[in-house]
C-alpha atoms as a PDB file:
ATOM      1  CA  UNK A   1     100.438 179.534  53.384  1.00  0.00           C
ATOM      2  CA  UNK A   2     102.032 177.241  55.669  1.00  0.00           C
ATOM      3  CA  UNK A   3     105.700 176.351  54.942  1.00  0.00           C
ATOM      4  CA  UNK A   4     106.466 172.648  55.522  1.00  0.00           C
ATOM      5  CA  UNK A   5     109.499 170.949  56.092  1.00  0.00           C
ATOM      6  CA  UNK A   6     111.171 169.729  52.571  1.00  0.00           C
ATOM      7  CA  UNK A   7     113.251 166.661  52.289  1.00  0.00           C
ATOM      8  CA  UNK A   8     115.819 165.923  50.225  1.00  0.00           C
ATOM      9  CA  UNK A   9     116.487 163.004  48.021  1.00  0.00           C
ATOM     10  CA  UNK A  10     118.140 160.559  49.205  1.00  0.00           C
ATOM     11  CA  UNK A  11     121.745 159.798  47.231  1.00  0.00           C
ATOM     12  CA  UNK A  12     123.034 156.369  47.125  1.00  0.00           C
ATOM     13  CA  UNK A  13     127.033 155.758  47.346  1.00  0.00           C
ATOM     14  CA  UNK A  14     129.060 152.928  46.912  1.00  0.00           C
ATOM     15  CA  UNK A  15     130.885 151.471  49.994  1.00  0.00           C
ATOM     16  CA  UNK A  16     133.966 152.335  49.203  1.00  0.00           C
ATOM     17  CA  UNK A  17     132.576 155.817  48.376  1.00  0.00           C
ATOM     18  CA  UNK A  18     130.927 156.244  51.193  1.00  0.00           C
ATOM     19  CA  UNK A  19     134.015 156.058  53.397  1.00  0.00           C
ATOM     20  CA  UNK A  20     136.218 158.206  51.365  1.00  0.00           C
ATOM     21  CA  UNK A  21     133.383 160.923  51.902  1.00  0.00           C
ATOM     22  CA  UNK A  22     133.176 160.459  55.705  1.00  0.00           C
ATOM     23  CA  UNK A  23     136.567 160.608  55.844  1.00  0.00           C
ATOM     24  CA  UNK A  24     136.847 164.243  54.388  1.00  0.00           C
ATOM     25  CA  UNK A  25     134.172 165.247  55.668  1.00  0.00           C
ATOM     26  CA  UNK A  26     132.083 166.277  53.037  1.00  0.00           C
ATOM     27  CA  UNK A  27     128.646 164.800  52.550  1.00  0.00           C
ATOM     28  CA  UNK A  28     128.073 164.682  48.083  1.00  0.00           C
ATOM     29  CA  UNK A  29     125.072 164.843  45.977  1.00  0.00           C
ATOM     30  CA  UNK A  30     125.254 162.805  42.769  1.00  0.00           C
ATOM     31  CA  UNK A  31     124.223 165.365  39.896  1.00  0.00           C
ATOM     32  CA  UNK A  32     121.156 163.968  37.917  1.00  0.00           C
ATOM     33  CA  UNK A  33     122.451 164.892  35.069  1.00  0.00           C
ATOM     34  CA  UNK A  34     125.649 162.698  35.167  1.00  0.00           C
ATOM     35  CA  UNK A  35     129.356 163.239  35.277  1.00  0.00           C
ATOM     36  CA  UNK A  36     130.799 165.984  33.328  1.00  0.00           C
ATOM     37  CA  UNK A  37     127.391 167.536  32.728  1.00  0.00           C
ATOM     38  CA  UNK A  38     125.365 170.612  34.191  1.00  0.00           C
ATOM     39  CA  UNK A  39     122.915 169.638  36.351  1.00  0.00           C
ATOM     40  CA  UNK A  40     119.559 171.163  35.449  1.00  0.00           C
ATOM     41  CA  UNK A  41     119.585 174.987  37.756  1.00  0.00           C
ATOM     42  CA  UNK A  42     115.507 175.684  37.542  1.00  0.00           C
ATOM     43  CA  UNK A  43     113.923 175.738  40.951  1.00  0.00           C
ATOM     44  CA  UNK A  44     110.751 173.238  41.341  1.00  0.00           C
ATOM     45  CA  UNK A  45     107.269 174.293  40.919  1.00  0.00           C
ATOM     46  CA  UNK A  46     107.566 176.076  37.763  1.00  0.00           C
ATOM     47  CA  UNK A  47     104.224 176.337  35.858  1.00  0.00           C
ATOM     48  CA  UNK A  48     103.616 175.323  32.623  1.00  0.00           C
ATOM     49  CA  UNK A  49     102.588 178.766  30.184  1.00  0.00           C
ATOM     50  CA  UNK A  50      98.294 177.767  30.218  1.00  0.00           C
ATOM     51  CA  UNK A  51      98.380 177.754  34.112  1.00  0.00           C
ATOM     52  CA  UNK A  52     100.612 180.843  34.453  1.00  0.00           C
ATOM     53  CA  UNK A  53      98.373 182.767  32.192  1.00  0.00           C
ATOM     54  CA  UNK A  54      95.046 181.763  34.667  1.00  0.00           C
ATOM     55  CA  UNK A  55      97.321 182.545  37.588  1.00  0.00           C
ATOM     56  CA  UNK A  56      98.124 185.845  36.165  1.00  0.00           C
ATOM     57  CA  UNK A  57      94.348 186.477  35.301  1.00  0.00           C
ATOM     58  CA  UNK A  58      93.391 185.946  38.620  1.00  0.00           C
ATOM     59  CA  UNK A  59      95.743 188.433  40.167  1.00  0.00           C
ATOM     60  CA  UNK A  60      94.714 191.581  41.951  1.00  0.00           C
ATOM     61  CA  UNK A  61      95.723 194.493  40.197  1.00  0.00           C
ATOM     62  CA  UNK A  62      96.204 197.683  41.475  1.00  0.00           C
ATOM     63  CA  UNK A  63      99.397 200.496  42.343  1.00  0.00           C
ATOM     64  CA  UNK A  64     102.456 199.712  44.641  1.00  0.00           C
ATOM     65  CA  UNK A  65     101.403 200.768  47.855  1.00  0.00           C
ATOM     66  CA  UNK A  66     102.871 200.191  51.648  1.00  0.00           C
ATOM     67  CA  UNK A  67     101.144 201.380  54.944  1.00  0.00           C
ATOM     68  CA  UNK A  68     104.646 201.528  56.346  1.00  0.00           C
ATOM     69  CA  UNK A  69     108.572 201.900  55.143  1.00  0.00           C
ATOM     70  CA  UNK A  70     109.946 198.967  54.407  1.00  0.00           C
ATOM     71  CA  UNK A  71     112.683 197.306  56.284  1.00  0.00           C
ATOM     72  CA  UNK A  72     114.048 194.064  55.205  1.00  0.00           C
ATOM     73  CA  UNK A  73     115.067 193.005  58.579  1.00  0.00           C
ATOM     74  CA  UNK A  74     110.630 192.345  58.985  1.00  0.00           C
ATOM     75  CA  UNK A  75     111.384 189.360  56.878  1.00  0.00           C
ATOM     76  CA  UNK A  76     113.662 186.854  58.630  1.00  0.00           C
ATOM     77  CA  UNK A  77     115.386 185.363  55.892  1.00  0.00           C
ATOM     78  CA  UNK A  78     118.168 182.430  55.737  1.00  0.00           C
ATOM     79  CA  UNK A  79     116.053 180.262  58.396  1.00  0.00           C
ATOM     80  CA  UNK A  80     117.199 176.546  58.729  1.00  0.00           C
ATOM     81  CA  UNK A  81     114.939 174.549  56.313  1.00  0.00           C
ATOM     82  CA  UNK A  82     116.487 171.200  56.652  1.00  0.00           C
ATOM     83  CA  UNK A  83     118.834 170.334  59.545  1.00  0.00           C
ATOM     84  CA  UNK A  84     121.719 172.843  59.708  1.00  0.00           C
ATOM     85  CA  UNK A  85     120.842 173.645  56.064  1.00  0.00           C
ATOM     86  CA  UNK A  86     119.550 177.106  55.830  1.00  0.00           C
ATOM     87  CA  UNK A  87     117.776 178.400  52.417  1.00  0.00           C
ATOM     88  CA  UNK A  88     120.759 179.907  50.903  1.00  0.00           C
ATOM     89  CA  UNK A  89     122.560 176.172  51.505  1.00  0.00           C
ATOM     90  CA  UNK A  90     119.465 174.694  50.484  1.00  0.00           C
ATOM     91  CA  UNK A  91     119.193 176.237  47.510  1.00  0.00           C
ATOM     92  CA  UNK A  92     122.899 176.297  46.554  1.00  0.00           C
ATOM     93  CA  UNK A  93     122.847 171.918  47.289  1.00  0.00           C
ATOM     94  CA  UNK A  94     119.536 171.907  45.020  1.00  0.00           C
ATOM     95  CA  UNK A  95     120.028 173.762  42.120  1.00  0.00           C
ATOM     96  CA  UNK A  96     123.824 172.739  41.398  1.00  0.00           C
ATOM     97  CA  UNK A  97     125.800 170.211  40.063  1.00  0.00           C
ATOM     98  CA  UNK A  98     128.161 167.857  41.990  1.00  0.00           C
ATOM     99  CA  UNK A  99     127.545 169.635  45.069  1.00  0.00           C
ATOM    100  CA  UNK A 100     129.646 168.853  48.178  1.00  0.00           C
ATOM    101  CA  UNK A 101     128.975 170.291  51.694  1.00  0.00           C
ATOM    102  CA  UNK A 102     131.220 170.128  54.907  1.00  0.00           C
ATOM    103  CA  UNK A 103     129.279 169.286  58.218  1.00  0.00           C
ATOM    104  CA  UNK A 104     128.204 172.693  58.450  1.00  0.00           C
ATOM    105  CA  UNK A 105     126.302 172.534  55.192  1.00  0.00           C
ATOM    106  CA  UNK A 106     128.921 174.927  53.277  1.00  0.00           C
ATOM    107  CA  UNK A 107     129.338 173.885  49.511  1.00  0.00           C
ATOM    108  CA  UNK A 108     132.698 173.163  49.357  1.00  0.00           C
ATOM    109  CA  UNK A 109     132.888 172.335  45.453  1.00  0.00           C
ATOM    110  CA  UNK A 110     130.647 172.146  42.814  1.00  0.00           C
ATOM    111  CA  UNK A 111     129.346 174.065  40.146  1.00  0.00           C
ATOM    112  CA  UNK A 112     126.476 176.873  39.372  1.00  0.00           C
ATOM    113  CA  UNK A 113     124.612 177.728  36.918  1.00  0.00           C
ATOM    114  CA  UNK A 114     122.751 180.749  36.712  1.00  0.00           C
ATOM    115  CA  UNK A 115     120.087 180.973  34.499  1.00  0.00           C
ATOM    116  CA  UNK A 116     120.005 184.693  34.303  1.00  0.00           C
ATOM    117  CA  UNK A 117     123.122 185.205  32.719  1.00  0.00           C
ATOM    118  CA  UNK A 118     124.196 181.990  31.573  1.00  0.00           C
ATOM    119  CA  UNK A 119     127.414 182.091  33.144  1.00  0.00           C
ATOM    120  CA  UNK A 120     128.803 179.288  35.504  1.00  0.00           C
ATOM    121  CA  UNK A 121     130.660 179.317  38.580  1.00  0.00           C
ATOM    122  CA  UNK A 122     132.529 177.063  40.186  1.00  0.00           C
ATOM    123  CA  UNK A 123     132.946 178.969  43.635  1.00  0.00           C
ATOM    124  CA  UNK A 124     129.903 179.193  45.735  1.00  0.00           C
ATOM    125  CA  UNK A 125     130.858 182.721  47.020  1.00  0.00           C
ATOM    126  CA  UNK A 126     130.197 184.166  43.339  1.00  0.00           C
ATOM    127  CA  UNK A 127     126.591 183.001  43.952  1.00  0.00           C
ATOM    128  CA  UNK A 128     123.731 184.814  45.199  1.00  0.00           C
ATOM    129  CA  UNK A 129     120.369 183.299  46.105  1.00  0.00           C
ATOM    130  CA  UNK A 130     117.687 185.522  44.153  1.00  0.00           C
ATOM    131  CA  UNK A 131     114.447 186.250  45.669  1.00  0.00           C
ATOM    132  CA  UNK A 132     112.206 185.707  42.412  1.00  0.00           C
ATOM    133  CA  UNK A 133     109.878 188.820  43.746  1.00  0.00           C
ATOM    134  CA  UNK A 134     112.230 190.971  45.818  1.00  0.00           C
ATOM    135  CA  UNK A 135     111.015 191.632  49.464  1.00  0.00           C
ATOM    136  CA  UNK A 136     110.696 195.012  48.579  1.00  0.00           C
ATOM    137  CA  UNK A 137     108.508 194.187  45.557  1.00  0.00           C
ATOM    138  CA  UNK A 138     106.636 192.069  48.084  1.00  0.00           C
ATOM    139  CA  UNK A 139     106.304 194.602  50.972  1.00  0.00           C
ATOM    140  CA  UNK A 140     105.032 196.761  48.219  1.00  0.00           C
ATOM    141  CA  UNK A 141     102.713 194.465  46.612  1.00  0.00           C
ATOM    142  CA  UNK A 142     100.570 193.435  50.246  1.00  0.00           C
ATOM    143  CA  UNK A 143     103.077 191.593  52.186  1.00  0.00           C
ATOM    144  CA  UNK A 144     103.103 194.986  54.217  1.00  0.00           C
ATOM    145  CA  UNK A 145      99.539 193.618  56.043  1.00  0.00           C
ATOM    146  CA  UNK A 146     101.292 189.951  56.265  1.00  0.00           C
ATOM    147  CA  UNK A 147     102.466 188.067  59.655  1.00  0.00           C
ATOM    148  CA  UNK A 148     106.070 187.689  60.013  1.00  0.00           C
ATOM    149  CA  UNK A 149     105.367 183.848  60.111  1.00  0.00           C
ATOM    150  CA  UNK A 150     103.638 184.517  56.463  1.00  0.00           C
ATOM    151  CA  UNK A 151     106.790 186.683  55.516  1.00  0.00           C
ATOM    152  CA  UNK A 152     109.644 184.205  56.436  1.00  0.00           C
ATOM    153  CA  UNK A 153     107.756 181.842  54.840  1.00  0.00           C
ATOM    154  CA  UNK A 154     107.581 183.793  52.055  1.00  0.00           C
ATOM    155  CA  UNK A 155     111.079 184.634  52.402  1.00  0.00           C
ATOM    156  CA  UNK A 156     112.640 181.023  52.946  1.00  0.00           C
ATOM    157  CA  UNK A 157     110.405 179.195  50.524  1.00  0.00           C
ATOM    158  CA  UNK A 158     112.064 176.636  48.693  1.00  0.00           C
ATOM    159  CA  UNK A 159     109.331 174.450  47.650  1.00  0.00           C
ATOM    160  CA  UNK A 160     107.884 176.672  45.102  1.00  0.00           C
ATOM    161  CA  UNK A 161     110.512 178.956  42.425  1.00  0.00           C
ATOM    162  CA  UNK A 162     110.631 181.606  44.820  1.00  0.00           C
ATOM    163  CA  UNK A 163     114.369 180.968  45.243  1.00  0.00           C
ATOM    164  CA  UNK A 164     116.943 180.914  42.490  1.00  0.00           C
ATOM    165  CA  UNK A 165     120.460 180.931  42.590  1.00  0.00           C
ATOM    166  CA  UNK A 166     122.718 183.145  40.228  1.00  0.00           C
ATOM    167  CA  UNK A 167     125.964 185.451  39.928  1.00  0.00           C
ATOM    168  CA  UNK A 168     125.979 188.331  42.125  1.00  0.00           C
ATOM    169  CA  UNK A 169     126.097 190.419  38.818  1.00  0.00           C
ATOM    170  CA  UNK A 170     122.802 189.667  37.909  1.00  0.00           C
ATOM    171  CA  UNK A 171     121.133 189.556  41.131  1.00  0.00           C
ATOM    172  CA  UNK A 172     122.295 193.322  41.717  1.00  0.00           C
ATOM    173  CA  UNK A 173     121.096 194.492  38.714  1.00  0.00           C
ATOM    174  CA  UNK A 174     117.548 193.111  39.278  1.00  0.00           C
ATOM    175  CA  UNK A 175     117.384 194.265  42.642  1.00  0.00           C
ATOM    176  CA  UNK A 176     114.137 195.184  43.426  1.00  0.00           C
ATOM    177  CA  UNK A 177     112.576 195.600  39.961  1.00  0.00           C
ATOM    178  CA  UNK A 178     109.518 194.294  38.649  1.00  0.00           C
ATOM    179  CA  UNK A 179     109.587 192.482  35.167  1.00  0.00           C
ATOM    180  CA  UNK A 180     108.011 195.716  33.974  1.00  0.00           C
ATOM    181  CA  UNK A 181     111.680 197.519  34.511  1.00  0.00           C
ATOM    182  CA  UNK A 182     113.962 194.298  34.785  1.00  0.00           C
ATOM    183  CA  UNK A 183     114.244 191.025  32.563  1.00  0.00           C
ATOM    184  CA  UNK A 184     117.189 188.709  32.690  1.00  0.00           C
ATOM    185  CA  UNK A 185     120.125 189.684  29.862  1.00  0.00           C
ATOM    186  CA  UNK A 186     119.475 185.832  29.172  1.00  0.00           C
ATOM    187  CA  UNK A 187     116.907 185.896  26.962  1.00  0.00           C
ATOM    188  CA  UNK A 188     116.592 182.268  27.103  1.00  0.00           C
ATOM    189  CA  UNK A 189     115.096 182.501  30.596  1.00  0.00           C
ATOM    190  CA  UNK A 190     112.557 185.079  30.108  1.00  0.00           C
ATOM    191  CA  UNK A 191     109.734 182.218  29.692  1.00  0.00           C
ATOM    192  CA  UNK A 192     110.825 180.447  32.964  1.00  0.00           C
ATOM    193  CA  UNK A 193     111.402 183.610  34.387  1.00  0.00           C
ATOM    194  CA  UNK A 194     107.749 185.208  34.040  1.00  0.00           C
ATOM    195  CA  UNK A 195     106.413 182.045  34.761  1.00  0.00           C
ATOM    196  CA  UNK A 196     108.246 182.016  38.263  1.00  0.00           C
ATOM    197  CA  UNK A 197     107.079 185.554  39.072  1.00  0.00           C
ATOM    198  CA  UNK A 198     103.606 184.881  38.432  1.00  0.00           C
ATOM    199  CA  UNK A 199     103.548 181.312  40.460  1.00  0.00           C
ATOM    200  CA  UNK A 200     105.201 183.045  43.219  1.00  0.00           C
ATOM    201  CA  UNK A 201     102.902 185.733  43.758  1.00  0.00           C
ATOM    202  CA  UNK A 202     100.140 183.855  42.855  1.00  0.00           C
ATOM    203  CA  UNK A 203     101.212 181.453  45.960  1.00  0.00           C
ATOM    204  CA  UNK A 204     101.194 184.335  48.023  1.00  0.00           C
ATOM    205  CA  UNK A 205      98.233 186.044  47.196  1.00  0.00           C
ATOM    206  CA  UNK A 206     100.579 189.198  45.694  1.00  0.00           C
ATOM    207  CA  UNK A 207      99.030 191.932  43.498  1.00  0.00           C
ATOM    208  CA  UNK A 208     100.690 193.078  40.342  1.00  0.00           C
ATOM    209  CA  UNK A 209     100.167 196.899  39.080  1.00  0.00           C
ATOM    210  CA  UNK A 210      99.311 197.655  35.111  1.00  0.00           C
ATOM    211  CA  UNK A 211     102.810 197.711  33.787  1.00  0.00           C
ATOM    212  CA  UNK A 212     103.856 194.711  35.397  1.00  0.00           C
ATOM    213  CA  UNK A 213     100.833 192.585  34.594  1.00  0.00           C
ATOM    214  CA  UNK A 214     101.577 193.956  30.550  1.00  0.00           C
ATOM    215  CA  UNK A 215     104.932 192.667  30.840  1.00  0.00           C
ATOM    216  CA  UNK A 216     104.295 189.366  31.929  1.00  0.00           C
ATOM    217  CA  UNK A 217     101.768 188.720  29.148  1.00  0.00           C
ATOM    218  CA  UNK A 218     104.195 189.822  26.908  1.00  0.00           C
ATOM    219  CA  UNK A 219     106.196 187.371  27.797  1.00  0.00           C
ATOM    220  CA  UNK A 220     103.586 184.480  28.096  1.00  0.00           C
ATOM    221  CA  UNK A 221     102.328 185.172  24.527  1.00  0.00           C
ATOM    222  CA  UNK A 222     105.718 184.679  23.269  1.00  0.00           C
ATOM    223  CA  UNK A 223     106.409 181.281  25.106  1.00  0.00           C
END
């Protein structure tokens, strides 16, 4: 799948603003959800329950297999995807609210909220960008015959809900679990959840094994 380029919306400041901003030296993103309120945290692309169940259906399915050990370092990961924005800054700009960055593309303030937990953070460092499907769920699931173009496209991908951003805590007890073994402690975002793990291997051509694929329409038939 070729990756392309995303752009961000473009947020419009007042004058006054404007130079206030420059002067710090932090660039701001308006939150569309307004002052004082969270800013909605789901990553783009998520389908709605009929398509995830025909993208599920149309899944290979067969056993976790790799023709070699996997080693993260065979998917470059972090890659500039806008400017001097890489996809962890990306992501962390995206999916917050009130996000401000320094010229370097660090958030500098702002707000979090992961959907896994339901906890929010106000320090970026207590977030962790989630890899919907782990790499090693990938590797083991066909990206093992992939390019590494394919993988760190796979790997930077924040176009599709391949990317989400929540509390370390979370994100370490996932690891590199299938939804078979692993559901958020949120139960809240189970739907959104499946439905993200379907779309992205489904965008990647991944295969699911037995237990998996059982989970998932567990969850679908309860959306």
């Amino acid at each position: 799948m070729p990756y392309r380029t995303p752009r961000f919306p473009r947020t419009l400041l007042g004058g006054a603003a404007a130079v206030l901003l420059a002067a710090a030296g932090l660039a701001a993103f308006a939150s569309p959800a307004g002052a004082g309120v969270q800013a909605a945290s789901l990553p783009p692309g998520i389908p709605s329950t009929a398509d995830a169940r025909t993208q599920l259906a149309g899944l290979d399915v067969r056993e976790e297999s790799e023709s070699s050990p996997y080693d993260r370092s065979l998917f470059p990961h972090w890659n500039a995807v806008e400017g001097n924005c890489n996809a962890r800054e990306y992501v962390l700009r995206r999916d917050g609210d009130g996000v401000e960055v320094d010229d370097a593309c660090r958030a500098v303030a702002g707000s979090w909220f992961s959907e896994f937990d339901g906890v929010t953070a106000d320090d970026a460092s207590d977030i962790q960008i989630d890899h919907m499907v782990a790499l090693k769920e990938a590797w083991r699931s066909g990206a093992d015959s992939w390019s590494s173009a394919k993988r760190t496209s796979f790997a930077n991908n924040v176009e599709g809900p391949l990317l989400w951003a929540v509390t370390g805590s979370s994100n370490q007890s996932k690891g590199d679990k299938d939804p078979s073994d692993w559901m958020p402690p949120r139960a809240e975002s189970h739907c959104d959840y499946a439905k993200a793990w379907i779309n992205s291997k489904h965008r990647y051509d991944l295969a699911v094994d037995d237990a998996e694929k059982s989970a998932l329409e567990g969850v679908l038939n309860g959306c």
